[in-house]
Protein backbone atom coordinates (compact mmCIF):
# COMPACT_ATOMS: atom_id res chain seq x y z
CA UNK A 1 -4.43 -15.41 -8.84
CA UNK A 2 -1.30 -13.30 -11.32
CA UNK A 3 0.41 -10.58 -9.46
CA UNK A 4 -0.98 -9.10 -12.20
CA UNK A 5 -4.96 -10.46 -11.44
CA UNK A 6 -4.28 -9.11 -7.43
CA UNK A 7 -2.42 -5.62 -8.76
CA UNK A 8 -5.94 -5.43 -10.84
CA UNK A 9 -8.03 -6.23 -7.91
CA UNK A 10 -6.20 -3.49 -5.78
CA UNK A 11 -7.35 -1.07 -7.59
CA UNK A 12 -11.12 -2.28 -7.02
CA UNK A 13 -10.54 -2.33 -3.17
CA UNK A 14 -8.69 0.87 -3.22
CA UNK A 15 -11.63 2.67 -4.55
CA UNK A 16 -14.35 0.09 -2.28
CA UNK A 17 -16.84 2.40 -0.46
CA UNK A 18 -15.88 0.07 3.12
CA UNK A 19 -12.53 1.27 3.36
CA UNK A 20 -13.11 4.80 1.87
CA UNK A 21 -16.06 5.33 4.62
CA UNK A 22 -13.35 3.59 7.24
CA UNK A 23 -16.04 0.74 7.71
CA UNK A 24 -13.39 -1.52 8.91
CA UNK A 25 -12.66 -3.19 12.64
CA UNK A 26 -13.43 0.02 15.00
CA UNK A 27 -13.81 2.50 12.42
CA UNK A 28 -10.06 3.14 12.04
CA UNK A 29 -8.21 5.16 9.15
CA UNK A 30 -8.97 3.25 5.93
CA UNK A 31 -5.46 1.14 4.84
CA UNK A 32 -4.95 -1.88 3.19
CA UNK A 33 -1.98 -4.29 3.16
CA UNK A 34 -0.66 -5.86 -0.46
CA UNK A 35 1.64 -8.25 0.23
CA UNK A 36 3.41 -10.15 -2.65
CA UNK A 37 6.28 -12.53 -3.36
CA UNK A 38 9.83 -10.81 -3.54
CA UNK A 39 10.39 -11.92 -7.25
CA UNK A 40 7.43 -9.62 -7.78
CA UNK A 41 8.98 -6.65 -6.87
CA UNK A 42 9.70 -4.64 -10.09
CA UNK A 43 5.90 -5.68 -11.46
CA UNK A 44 4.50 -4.09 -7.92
CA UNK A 45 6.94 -0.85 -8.33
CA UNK A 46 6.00 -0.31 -11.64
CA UNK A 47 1.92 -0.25 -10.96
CA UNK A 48 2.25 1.70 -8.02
CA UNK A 49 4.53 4.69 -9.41
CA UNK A 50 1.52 4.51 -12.84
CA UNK A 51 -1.48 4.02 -9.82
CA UNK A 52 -0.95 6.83 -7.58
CA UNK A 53 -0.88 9.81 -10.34
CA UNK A 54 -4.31 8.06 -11.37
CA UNK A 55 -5.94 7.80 -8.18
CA UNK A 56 -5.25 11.05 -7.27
CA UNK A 57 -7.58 12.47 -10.57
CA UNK A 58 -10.11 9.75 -9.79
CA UNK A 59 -13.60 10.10 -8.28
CA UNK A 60 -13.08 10.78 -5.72
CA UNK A 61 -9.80 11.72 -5.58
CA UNK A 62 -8.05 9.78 -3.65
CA UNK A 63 -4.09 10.09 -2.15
CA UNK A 64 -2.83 6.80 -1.24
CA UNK A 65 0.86 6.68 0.60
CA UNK A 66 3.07 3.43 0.38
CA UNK A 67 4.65 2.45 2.85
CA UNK A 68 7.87 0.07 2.45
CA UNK A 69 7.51 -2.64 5.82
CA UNK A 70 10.77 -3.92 4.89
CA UNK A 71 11.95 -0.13 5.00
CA UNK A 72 10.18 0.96 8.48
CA UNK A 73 11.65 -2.24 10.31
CA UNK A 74 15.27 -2.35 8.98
CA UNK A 75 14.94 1.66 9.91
CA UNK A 76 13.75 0.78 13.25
CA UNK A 77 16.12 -1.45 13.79
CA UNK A 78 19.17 0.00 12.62
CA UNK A 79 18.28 3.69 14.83
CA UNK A 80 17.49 1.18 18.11
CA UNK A 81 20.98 -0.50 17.36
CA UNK A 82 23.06 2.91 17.04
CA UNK A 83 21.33 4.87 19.67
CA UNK A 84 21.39 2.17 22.22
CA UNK A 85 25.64 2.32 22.40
């Protein structure tokens, strides 16, 4: 599949009645992971700036937070490294 095909087929799971009824392992608070190459970076940025405005005047609405991994680690491990002296 296109970054572009899987950025398409996001949308379709973001909206999927499983993960907005938490119907997942356990029940637990709906989420779901995108991963994607590096290079793909800018496409991915772009879409999800234009997709959150949208999702939030869907139906239903919906409020979907990102959440940078890269960010949270090098975060992590940068207050572990300074507080630790």
């Amino acid at each position: 599949m296109t970054i572009h095909q899987r950025l398409k087929a996001l949308v379709t799971e973001l909206q999927s009645p499983r993960l907005l009824k938490n119907q997942g392992n356990g029940n637990e608070i709906g989420y779901y992971i995108f991963d994607y190459d590096a290079e793909h970076e800018p496409i991915v940025e772009q879409f999800i700036s234009e997709l959150q405005p949208k999702l939030a005047v869907s139906q239903p609405p919906l409020n979907a937070i990102e959440i940078n991994l890269d960010r949270v680690i090098l975060t992590i491990y940068h207050f572990d490294r300074y507080s630790n002296r």
